[in-house]
N, C-alpha and C. Protein backbone atom coordinates (compact mmCIF):
# COMPACT_ATOMS: atom_id res chain seq x y z
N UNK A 1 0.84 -1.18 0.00
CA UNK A 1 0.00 0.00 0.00
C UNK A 1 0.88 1.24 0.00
N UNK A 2 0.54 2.64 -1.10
CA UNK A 2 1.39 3.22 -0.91
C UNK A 2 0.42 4.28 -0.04
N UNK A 3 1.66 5.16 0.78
CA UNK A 3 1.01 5.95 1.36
C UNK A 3 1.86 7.67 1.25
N UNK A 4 0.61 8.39 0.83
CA UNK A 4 1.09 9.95 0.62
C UNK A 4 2.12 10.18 1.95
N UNK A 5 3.09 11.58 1.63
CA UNK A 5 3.87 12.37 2.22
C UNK A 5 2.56 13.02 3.15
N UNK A 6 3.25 14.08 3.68
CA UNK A 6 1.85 14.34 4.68
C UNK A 6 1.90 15.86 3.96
N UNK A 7 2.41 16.58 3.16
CA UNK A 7 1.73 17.49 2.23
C UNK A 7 2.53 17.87 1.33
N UNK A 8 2.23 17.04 0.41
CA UNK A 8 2.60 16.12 -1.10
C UNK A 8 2.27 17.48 -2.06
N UNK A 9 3.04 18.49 -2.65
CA UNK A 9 2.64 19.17 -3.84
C UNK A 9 2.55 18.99 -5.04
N UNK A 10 2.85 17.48 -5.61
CA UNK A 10 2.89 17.30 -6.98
C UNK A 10 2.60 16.08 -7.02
N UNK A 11 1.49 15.11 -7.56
CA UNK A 11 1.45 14.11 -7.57
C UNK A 11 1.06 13.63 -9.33
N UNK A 12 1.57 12.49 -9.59
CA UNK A 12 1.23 12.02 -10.83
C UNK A 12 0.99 10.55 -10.68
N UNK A 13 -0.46 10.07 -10.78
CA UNK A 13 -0.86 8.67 -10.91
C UNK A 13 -1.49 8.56 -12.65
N UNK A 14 -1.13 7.39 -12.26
CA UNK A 14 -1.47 6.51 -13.96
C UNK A 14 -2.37 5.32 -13.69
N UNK A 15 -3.34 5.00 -14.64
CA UNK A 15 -4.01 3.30 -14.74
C UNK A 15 -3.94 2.90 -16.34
N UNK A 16 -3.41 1.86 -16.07
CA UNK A 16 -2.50 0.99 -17.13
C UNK A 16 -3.32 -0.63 -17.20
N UNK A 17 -3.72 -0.33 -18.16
CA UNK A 17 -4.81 -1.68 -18.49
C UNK A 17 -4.66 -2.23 -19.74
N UNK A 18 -3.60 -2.88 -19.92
CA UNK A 18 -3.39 -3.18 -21.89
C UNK A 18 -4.72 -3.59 -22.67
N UNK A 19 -5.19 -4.73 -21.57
CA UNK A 19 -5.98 -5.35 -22.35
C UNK A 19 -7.72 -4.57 -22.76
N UNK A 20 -7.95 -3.45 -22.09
CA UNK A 20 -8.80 -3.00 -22.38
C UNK A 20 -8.13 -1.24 -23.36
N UNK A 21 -6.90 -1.29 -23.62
CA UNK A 21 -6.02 -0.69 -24.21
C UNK A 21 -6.40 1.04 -23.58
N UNK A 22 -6.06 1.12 -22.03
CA UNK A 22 -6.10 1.88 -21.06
C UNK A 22 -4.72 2.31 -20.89
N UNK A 23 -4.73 3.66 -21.03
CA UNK A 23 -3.37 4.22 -20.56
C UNK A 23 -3.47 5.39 -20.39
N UNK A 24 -3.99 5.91 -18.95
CA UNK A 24 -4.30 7.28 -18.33
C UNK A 24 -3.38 7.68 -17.65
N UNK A 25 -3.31 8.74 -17.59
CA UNK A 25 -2.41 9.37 -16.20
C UNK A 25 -3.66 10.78 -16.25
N UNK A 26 -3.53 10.83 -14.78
CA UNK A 26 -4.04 12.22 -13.71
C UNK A 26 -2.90 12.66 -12.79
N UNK A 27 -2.64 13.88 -12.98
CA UNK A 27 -1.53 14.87 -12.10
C UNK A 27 -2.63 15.94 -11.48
N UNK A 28 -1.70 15.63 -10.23
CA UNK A 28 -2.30 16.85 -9.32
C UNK A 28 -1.12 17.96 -8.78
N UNK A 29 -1.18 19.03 -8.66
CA UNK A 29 -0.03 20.14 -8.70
C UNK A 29 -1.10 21.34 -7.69
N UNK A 30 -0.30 22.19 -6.60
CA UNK A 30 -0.60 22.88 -5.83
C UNK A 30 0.28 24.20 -5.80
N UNK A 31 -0.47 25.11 -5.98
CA UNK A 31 0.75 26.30 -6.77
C UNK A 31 0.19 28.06 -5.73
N UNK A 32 0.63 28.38 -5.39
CA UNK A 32 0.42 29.84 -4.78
C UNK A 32 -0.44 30.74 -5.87
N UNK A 33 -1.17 31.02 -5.62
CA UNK A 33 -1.67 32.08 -6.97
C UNK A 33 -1.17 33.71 -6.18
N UNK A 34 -1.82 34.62 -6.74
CA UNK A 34 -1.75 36.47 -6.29
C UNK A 34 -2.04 36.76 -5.40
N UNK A 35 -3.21 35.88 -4.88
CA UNK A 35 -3.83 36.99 -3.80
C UNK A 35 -3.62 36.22 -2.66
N UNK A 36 -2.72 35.27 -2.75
CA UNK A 36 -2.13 34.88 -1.17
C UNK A 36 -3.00 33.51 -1.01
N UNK A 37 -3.44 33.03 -1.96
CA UNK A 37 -4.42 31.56 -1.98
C UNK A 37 -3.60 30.47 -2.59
N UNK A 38 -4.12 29.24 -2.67
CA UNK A 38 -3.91 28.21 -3.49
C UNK A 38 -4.09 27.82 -4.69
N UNK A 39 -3.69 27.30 -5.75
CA UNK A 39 -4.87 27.02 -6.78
C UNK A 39 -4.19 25.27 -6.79
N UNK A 40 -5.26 24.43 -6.72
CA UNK A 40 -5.09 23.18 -8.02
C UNK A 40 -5.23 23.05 -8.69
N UNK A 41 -4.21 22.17 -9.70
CA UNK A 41 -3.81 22.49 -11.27
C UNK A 41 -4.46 20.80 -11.40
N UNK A 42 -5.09 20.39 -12.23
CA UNK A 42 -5.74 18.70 -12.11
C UNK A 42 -5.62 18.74 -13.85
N UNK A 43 -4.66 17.81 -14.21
CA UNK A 43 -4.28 17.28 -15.59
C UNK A 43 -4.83 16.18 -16.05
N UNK A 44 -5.45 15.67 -16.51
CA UNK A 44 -5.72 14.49 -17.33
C UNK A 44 -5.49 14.11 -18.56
N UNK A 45 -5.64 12.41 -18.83
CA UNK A 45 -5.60 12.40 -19.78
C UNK A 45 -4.81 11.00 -20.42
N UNK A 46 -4.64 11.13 -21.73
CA UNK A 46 -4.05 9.80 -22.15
C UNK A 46 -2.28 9.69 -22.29
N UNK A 47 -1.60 8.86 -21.83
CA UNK A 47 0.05 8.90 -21.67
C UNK A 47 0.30 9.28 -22.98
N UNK A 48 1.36 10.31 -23.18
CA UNK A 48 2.08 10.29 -24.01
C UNK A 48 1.05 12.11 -24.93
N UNK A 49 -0.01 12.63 -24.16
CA UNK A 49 -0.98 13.34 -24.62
C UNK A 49 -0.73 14.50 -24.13
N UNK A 50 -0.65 15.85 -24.70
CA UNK A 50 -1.18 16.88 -23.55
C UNK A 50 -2.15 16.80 -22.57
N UNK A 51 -3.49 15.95 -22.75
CA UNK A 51 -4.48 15.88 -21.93
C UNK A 51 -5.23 17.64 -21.79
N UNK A 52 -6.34 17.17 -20.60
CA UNK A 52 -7.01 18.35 -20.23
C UNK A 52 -6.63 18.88 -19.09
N UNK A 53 -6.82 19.95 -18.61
CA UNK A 53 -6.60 20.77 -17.29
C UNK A 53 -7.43 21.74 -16.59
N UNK A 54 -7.84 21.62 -15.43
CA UNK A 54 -8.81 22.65 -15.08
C UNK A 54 -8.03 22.96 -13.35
N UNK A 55 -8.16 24.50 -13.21
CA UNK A 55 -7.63 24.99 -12.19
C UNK A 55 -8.67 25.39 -11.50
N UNK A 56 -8.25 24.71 -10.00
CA UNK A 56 -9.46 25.69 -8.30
C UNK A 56 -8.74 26.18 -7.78
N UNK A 57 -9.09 27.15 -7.45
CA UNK A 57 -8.89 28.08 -6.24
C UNK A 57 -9.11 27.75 -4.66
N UNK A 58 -8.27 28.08 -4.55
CA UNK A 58 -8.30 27.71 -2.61
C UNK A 58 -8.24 29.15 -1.72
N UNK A 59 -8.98 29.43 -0.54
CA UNK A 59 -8.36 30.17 -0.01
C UNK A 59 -7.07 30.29 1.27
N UNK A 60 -6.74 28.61 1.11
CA UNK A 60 -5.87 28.22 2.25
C UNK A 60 -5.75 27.09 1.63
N UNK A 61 -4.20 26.81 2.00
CA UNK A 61 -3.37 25.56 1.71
C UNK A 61 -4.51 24.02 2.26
N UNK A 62 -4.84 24.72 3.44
CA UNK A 62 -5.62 23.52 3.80
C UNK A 62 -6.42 22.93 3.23
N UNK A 63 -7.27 24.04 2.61
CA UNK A 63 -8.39 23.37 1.54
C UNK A 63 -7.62 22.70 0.55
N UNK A 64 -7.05 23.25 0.17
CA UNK A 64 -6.37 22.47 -1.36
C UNK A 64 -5.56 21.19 -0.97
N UNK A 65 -5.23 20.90 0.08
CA UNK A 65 -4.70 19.91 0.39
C UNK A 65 -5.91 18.71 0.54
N UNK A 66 -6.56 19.29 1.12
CA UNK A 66 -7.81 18.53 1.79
C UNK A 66 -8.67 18.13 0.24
N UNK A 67 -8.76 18.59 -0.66
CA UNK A 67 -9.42 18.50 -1.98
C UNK A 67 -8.30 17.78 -3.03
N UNK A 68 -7.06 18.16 -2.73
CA UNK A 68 -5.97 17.35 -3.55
C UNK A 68 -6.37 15.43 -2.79
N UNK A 69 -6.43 15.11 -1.63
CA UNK A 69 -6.55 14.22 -0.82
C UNK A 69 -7.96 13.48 -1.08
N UNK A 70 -8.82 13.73 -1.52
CA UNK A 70 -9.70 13.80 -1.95
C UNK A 70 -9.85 13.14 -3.16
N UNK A 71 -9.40 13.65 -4.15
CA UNK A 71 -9.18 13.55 -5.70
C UNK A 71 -8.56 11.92 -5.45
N UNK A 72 -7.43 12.35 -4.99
CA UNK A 72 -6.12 11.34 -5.02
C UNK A 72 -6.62 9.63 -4.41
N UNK A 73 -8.12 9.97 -3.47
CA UNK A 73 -8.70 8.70 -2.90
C UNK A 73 -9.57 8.33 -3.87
N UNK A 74 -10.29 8.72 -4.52
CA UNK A 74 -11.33 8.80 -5.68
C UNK A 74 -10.40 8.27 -6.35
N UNK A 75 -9.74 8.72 -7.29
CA UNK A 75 -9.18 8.04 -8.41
C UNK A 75 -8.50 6.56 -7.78
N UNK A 76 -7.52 6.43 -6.92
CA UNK A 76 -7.30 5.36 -6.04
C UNK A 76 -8.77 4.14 -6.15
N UNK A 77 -9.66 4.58 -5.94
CA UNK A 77 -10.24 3.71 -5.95
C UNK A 77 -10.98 3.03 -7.11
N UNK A 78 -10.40 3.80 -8.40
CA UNK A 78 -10.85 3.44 -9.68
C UNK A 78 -9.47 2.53 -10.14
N UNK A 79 -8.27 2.27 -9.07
CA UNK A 79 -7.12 1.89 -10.14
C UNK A 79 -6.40 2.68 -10.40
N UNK A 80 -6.07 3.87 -10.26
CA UNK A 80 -5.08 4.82 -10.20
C UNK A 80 -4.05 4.06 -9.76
N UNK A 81 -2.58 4.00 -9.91
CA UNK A 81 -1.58 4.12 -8.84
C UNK A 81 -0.62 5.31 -8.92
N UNK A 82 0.00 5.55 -7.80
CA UNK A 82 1.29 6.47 -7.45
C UNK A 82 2.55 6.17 -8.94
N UNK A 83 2.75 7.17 -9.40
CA UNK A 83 3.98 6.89 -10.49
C UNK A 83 4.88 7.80 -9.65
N UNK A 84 4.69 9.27 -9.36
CA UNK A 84 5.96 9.81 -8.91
C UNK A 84 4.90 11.09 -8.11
N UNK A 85 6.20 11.43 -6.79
CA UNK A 85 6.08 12.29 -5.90
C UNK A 85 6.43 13.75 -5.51
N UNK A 86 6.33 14.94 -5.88
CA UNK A 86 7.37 15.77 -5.53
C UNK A 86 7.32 16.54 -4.48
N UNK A 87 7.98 17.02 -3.68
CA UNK A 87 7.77 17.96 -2.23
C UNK A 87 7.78 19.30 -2.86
């Protein structure tokens, strides 16, 4: 079982399924915006793709952590796994 850092800013999971010819990756990224908030950056999409991207706003690290944590259990439970970590 892998288990998150305790506040993980960059995460990239993938689900890899040949036989149903599956090859996703979802990145999650936590970035300071202007006005002293958070934003999450949430990438999707097919390996090897630009994919799609849609950015939230946080008004505290906490939320965005708490909503990155979130995401990261959801997809987890579709088959996601951990590919790489960054602090």
């Amino acid at each position: 079982m892998q288990q998150l850092e305790l506040f993980p800013k960059d995460l990239r999971i993938e689900r890899v399924d040949p036989e149903t010819n599956m090859y996703r990756f979802y990145r999650l990224r936590l970035m300071p915006d202007l006005f002293g908030g958070v934003s999450l950056l949430r990438e999707w999409g097919r390996i090897g793709t630009q994919g799609r991207h849609r950015i939230e706003l946080f008004e505290d690290a906490s939320r965005a952590h708490d909503a990155m944590a979130a995401l990261y259990r959801t997809k987890k439970k579709r088959g996601y796994r951990l590919v790489s970590r960054k602090v």
